[in-house]
N, C-alpha and C. Protein backbone atom coordinates (compact mmCIF):
# COMPACT_ATOMS: atom_id res chain seq x y z
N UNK A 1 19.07 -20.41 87.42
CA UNK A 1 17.74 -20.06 86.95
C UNK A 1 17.29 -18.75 87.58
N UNK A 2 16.48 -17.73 86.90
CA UNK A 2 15.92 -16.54 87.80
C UNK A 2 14.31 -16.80 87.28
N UNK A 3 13.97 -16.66 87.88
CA UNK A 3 12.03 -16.69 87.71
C UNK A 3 11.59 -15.06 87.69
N UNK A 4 11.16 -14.21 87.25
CA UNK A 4 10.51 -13.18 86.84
C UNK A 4 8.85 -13.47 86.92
N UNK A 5 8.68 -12.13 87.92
CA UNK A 5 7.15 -12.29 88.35
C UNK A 5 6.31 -10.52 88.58
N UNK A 6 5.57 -10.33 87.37
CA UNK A 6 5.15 -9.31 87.14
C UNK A 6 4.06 -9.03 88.14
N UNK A 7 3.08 -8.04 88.32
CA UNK A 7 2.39 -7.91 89.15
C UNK A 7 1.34 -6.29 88.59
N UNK A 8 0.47 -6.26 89.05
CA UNK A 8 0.01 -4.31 88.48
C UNK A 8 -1.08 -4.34 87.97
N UNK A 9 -1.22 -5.15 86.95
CA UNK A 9 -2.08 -5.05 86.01
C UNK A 9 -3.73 -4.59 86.01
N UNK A 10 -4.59 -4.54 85.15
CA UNK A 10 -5.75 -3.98 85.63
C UNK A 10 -6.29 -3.20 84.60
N UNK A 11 -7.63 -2.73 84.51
CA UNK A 11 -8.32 -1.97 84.10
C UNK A 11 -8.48 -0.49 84.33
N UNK A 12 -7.97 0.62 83.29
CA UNK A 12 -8.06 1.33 84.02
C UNK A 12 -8.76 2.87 82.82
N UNK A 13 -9.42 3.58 82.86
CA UNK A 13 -9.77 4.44 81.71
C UNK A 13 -8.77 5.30 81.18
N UNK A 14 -8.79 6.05 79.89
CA UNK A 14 -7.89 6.60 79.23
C UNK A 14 -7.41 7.91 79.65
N UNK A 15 -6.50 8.18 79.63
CA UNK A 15 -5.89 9.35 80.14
C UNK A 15 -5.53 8.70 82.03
N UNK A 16 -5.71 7.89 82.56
CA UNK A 16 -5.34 7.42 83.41
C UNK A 16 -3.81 6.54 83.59
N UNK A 17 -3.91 6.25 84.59
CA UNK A 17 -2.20 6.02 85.16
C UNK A 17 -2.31 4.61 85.71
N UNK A 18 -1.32 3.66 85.93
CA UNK A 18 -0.99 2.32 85.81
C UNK A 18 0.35 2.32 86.43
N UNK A 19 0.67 1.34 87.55
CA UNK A 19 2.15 1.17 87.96
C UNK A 19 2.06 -0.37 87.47
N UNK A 20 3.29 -0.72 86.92
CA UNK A 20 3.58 -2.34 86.90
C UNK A 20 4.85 -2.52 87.75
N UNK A 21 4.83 -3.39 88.66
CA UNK A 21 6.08 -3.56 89.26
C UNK A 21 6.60 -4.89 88.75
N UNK A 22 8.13 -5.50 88.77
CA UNK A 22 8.56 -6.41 88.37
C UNK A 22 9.48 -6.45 89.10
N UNK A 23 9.98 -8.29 89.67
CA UNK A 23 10.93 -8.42 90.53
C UNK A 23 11.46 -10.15 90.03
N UNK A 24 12.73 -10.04 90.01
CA UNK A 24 13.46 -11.35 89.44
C UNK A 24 13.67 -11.61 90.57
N UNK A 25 13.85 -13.14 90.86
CA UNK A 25 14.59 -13.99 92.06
C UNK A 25 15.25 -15.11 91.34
N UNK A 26 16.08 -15.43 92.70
CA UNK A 26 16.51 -15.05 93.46
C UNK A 26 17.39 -13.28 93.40
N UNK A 27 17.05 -12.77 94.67
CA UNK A 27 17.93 -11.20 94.65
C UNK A 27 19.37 -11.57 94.68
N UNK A 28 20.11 -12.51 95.12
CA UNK A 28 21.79 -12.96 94.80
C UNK A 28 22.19 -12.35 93.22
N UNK A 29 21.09 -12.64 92.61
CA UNK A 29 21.74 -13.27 90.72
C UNK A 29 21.92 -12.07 90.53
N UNK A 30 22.75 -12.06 89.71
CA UNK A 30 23.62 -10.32 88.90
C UNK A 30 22.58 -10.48 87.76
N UNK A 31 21.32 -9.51 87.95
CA UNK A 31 20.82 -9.69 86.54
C UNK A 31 21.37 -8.56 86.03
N UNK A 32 21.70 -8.56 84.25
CA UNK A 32 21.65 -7.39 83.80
C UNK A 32 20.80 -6.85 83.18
N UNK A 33 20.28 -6.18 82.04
CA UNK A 33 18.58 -5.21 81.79
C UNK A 33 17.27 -6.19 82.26
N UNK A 34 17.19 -4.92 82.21
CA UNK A 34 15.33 -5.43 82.77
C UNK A 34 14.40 -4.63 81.73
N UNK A 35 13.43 -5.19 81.20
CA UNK A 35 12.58 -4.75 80.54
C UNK A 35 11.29 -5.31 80.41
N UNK A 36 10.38 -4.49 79.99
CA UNK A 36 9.22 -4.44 79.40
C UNK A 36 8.74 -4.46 78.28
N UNK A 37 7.79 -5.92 77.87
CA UNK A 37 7.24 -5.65 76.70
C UNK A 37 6.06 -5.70 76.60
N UNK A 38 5.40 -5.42 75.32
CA UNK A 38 4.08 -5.57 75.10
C UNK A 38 3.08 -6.27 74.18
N UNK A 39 2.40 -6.66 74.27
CA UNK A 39 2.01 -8.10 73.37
C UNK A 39 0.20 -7.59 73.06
N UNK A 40 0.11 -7.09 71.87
CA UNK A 40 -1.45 -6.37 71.48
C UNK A 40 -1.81 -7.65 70.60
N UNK A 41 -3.09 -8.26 70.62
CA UNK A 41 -3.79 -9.61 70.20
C UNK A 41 -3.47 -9.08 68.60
N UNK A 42 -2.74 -10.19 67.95
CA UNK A 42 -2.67 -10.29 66.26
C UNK A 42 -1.25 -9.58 65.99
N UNK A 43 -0.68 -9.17 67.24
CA UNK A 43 0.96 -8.31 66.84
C UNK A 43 2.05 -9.19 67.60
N UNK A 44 3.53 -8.83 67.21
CA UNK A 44 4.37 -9.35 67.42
C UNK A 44 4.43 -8.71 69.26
N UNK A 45 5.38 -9.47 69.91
CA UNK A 45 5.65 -8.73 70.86
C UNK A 45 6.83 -7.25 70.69
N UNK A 46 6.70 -7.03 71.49
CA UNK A 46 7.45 -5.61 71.03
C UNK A 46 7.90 -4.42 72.83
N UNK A 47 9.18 -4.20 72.11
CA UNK A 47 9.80 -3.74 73.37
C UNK A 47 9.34 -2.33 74.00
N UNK A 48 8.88 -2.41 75.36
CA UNK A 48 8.57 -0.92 75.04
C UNK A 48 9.40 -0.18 75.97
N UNK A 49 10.34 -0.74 77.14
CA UNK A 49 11.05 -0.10 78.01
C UNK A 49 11.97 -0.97 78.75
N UNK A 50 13.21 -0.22 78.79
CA UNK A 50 14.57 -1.05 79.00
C UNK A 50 15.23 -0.52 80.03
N UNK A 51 15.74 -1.08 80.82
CA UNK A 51 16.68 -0.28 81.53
C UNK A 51 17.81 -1.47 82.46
N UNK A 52 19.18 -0.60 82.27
CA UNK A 52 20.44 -1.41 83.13
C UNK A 52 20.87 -1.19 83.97
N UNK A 53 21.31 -2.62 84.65
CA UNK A 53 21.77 -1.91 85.88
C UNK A 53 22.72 -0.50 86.59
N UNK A 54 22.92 0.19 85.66
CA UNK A 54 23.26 1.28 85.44
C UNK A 54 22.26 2.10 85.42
N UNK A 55 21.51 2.28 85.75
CA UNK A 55 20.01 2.69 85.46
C UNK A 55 19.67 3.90 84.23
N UNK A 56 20.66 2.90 83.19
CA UNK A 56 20.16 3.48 81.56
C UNK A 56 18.91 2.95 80.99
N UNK A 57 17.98 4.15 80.97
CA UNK A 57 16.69 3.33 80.52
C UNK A 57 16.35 4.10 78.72
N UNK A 58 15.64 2.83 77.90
CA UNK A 58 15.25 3.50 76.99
C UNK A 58 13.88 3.08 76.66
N UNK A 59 13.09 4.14 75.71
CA UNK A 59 11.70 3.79 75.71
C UNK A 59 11.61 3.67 73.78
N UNK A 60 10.34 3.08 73.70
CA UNK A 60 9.89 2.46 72.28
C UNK A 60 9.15 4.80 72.06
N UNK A 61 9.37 4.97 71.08
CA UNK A 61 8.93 5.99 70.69
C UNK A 61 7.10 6.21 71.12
N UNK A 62 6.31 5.06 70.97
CA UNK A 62 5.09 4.98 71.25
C UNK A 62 4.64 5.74 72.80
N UNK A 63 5.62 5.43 73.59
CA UNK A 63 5.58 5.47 75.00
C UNK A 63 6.09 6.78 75.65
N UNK A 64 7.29 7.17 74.92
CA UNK A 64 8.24 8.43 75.30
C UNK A 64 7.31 9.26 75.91
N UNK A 65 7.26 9.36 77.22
CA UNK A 65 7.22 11.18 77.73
C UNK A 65 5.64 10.69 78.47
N UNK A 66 5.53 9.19 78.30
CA UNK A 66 4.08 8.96 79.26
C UNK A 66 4.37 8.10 80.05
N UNK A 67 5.48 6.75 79.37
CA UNK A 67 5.63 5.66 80.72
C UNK A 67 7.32 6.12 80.91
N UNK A 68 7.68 5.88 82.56
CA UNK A 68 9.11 5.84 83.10
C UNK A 68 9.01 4.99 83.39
N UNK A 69 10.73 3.94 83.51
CA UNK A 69 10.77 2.69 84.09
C UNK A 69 12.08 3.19 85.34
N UNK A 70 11.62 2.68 86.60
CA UNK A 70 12.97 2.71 87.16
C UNK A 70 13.47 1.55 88.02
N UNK A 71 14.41 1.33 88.83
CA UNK A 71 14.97 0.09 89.09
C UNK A 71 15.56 -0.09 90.70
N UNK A 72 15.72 -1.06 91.06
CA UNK A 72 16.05 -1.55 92.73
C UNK A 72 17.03 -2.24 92.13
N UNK A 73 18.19 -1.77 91.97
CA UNK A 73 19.78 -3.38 91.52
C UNK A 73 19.45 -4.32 92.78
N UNK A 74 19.15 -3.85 93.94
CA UNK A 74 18.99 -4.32 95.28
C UNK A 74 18.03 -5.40 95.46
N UNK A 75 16.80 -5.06 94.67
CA UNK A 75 15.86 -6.31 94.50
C UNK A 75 15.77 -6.95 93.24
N UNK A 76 16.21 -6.62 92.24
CA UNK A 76 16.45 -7.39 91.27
C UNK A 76 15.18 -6.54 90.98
N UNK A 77 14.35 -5.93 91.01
CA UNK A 77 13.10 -5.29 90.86
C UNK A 77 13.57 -4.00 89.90
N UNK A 78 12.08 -3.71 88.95
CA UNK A 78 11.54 -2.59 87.76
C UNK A 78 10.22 -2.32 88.26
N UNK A 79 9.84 -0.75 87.88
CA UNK A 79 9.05 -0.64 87.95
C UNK A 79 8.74 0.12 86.41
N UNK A 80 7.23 -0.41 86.22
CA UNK A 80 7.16 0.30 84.77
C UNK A 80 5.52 1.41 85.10
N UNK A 81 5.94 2.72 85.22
CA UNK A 81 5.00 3.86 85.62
C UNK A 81 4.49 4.09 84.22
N UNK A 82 3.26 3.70 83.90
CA UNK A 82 2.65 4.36 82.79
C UNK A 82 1.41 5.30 83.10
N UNK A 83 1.34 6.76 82.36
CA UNK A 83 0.64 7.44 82.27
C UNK A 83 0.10 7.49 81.43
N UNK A 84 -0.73 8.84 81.61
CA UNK A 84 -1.80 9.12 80.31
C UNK A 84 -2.33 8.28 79.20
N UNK A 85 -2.56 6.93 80.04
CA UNK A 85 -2.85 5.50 78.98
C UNK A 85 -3.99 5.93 78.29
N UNK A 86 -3.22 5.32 76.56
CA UNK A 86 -4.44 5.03 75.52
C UNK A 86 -5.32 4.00 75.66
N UNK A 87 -6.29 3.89 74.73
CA UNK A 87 -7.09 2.46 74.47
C UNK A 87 -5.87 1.40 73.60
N UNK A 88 -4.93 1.99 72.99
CA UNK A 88 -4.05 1.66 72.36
C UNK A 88 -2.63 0.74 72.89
N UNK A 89 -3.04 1.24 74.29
CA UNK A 89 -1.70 0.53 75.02
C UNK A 89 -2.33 -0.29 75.60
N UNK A 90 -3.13 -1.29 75.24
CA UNK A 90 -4.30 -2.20 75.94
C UNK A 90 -3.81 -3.61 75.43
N UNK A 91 -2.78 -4.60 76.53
CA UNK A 91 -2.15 -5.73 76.01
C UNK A 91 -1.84 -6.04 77.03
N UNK A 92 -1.21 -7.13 76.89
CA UNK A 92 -0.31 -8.18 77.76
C UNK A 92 1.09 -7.77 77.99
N UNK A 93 1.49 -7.18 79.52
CA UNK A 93 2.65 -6.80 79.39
C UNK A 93 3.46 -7.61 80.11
N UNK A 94 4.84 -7.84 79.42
CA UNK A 94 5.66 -8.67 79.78
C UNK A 94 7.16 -8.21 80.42
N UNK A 95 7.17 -9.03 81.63
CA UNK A 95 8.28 -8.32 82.50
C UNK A 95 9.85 -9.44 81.77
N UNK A 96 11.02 -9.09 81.68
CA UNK A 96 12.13 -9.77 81.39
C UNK A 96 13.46 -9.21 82.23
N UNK A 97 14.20 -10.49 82.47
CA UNK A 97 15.48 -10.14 83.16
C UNK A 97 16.36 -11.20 82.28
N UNK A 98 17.66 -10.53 81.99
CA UNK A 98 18.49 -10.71 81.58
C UNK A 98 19.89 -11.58 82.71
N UNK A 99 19.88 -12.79 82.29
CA UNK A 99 21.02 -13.32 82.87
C UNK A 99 21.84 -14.14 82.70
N UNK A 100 23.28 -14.11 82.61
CA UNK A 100 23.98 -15.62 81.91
C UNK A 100 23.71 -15.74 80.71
N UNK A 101 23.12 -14.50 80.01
CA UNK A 101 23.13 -14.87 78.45
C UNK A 101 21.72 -15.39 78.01
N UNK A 102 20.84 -15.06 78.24
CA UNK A 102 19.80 -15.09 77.90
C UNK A 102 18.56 -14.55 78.76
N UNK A 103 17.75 -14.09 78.16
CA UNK A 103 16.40 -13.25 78.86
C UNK A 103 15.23 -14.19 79.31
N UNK A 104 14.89 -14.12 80.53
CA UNK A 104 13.88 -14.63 81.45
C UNK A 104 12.56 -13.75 81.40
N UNK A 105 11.49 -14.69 80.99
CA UNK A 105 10.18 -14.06 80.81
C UNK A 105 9.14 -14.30 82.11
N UNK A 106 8.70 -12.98 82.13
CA UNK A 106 7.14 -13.55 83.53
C UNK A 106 6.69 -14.16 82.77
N UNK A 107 4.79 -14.31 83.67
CA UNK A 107 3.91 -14.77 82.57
C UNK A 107 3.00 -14.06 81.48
N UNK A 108 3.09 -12.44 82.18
CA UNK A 108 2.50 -11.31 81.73
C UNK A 108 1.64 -10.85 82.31
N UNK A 109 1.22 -9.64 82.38
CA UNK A 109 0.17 -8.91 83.64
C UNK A 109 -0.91 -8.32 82.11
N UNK A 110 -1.84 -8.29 82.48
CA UNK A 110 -3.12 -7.63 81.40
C UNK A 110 -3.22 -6.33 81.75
N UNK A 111 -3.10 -5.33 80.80
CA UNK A 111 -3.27 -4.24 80.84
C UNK A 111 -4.65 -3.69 79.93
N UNK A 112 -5.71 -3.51 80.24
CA UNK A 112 -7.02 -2.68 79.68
C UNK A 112 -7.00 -1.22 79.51
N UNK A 113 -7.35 -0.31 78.73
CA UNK A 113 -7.83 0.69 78.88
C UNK A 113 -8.61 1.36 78.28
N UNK A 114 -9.55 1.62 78.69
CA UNK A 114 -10.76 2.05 78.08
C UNK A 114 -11.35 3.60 77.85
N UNK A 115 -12.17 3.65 76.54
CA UNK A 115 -11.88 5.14 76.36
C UNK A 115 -13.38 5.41 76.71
């Protein structure tokens, strides 16, 4: 089993900046990607940043060139750096680790932003 436990979240105004950190346990387990999603009230969830233990990361086009994700193989830990937040990127974000063949969900951190 790995448990995934997001953390960051918050209110914050537009054009402003947001760290989400994310860390799977136990640190033993070989997870492989880690990602981020995002969950806007009445929409599907939806991926917005990936990255492997290789530290290949990719982003949802929405996001490119405002949030970076980077990674600890060491702690089983992501971090998801978002900038220049819209009112638009205002949801429930969800941390995931990949292991043994299937993806492990947090519970989700709330992200606000207000214009």
């Amino acid at each position: 089993q790995v448990q995934v436990k997001e953390s960051g979240g918050g209110l914050v105004q537009a054009g402003g900046s947001l760290n989400l950190p994310c860390e799977a346990s136990p640190s033993a387990r070989s997870i492989g990607a880690m990602s981020w999603y995002q969950q806007i009230p009445g929409k599907r969830r939806e991926l917005v940043a990936s990255i492997t233990n290789s530290a290949s990361p990719q982003y949802a086009d929405s996001v490119k060139g405002r949030f970076s994700i980077s990674r600890d193989n060491y702690k089983n830990a992501v971090t998801l750096q978002m900038s220049n937040l819209k009112p638009e990127d205002t949801a429930v974000y969800f941390c995931t680790a990949w292991w043994m063949g299937r993806n492990y969900w947090g519970q989700g951190t709330q992200v606000t932003v207000s214009s």
